[in-house]
Protein backbone atom coordinates (compact mmCIF):
# COMPACT_ATOMS: atom_id res chain seq x y z
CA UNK A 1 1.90 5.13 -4.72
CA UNK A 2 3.11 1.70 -3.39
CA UNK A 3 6.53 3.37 -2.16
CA UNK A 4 5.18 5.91 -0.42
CA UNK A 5 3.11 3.70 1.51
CA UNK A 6 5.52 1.73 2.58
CA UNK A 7 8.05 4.44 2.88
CA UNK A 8 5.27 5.22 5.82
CA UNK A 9 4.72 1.99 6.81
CA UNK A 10 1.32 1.49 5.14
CA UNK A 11 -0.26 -1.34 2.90
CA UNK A 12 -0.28 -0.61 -0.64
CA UNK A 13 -3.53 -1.98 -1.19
CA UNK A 14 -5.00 0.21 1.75
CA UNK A 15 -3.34 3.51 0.39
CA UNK A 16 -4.82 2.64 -2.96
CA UNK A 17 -8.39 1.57 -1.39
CA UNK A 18 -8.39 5.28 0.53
CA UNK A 19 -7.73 7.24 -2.85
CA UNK A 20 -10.10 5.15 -4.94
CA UNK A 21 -12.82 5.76 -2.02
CA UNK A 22 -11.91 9.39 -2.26
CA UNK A 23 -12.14 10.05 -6.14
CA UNK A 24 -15.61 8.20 -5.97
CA UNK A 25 -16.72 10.30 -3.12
CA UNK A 26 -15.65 13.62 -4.68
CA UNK A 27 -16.83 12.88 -8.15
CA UNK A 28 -20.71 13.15 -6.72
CA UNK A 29 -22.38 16.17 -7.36
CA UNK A 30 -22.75 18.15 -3.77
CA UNK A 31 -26.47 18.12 -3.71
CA UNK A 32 -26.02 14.17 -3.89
CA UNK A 33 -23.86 14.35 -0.62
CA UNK A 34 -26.25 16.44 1.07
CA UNK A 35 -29.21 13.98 -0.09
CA UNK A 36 -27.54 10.88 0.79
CA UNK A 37 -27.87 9.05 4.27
CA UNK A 38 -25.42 9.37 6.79
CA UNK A 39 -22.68 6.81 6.33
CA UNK A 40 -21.47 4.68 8.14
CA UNK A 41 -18.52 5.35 11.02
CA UNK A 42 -15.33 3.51 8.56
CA UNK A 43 -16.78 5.43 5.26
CA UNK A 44 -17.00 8.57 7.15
CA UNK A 45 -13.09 9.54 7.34
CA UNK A 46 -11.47 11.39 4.93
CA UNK A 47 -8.84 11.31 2.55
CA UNK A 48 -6.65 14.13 2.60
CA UNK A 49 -4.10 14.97 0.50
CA UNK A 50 -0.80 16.01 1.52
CA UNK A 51 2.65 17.66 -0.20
CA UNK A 52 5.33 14.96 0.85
CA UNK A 53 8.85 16.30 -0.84
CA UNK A 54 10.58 13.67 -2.67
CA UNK A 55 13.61 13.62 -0.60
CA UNK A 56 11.73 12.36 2.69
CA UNK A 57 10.14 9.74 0.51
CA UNK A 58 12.64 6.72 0.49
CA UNK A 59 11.66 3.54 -1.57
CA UNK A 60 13.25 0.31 -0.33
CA UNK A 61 16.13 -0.62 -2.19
CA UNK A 62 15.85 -4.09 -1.58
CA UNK A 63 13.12 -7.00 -1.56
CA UNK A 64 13.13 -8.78 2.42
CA UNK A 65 11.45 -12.44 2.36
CA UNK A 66 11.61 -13.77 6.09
CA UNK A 67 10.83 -17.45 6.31
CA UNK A 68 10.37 -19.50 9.97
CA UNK A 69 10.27 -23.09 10.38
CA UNK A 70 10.26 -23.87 13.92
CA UNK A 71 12.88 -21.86 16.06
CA UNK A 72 14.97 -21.33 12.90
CA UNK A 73 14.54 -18.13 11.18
CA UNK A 74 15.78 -17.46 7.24
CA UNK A 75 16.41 -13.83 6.07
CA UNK A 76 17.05 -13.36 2.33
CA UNK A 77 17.77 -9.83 1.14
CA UNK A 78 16.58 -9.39 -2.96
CA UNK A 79 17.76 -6.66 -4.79
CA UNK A 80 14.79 -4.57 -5.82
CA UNK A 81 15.97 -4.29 -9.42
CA UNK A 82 15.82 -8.18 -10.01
CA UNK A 83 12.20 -8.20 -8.44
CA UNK A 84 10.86 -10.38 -11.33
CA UNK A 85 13.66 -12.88 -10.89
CA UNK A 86 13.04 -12.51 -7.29
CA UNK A 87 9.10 -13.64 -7.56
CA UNK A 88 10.06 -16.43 -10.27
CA UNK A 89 12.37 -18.20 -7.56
CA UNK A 90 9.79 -17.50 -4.64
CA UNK A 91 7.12 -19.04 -6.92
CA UNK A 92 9.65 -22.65 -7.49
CA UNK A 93 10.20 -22.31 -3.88
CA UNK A 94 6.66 -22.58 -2.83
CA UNK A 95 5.57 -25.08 -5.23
């Protein structure tokens, strides 16, 4: 789920947020949804489901940190197969 969000340029955690919202929302018997108040404007979109083939999806092969400090500007590129090593030396870095 995470890589096709940001294959699209979405948050993981708001991808993730939509389908849980979704499952709850379709799990309710329909004369519940007919019973139950209006909601409100942001609960009232929709989640809907789409066929994406597998070759348009493109995960990121590699892990970008970019770190400023004043008018310089780092870029370190992290292979996404060393992602634990990756978080292990962000987490000494920012100690």
């Amino acid at each position: 789920m995470a890589a096709v969000a940001l294959a699209h340029g979405l948050n993981a955690n708001l991808l993730r947020r939509w389908v849980v919202a979704d499952e709850a929302q379709t799990a309710k018997p329909m004369d519940a949804l007919i019973a139950s108040p209006a909601p409100s404007t942001l609960e009232n979109r929709t989640f809907i489901p789409i066929q994406v083939e597998m070759s348009a999806v493109t995960a990121p092969q590699e892990i970008t940190i970019e770190m400023r400090r004043g008018a310089m500007i780092v870029k370190i590129g992290w292979p996404l197969r060393a992602a634990a090593d990756c978080a292990a030396w962000l987490r000494e870095l920012l100690r």
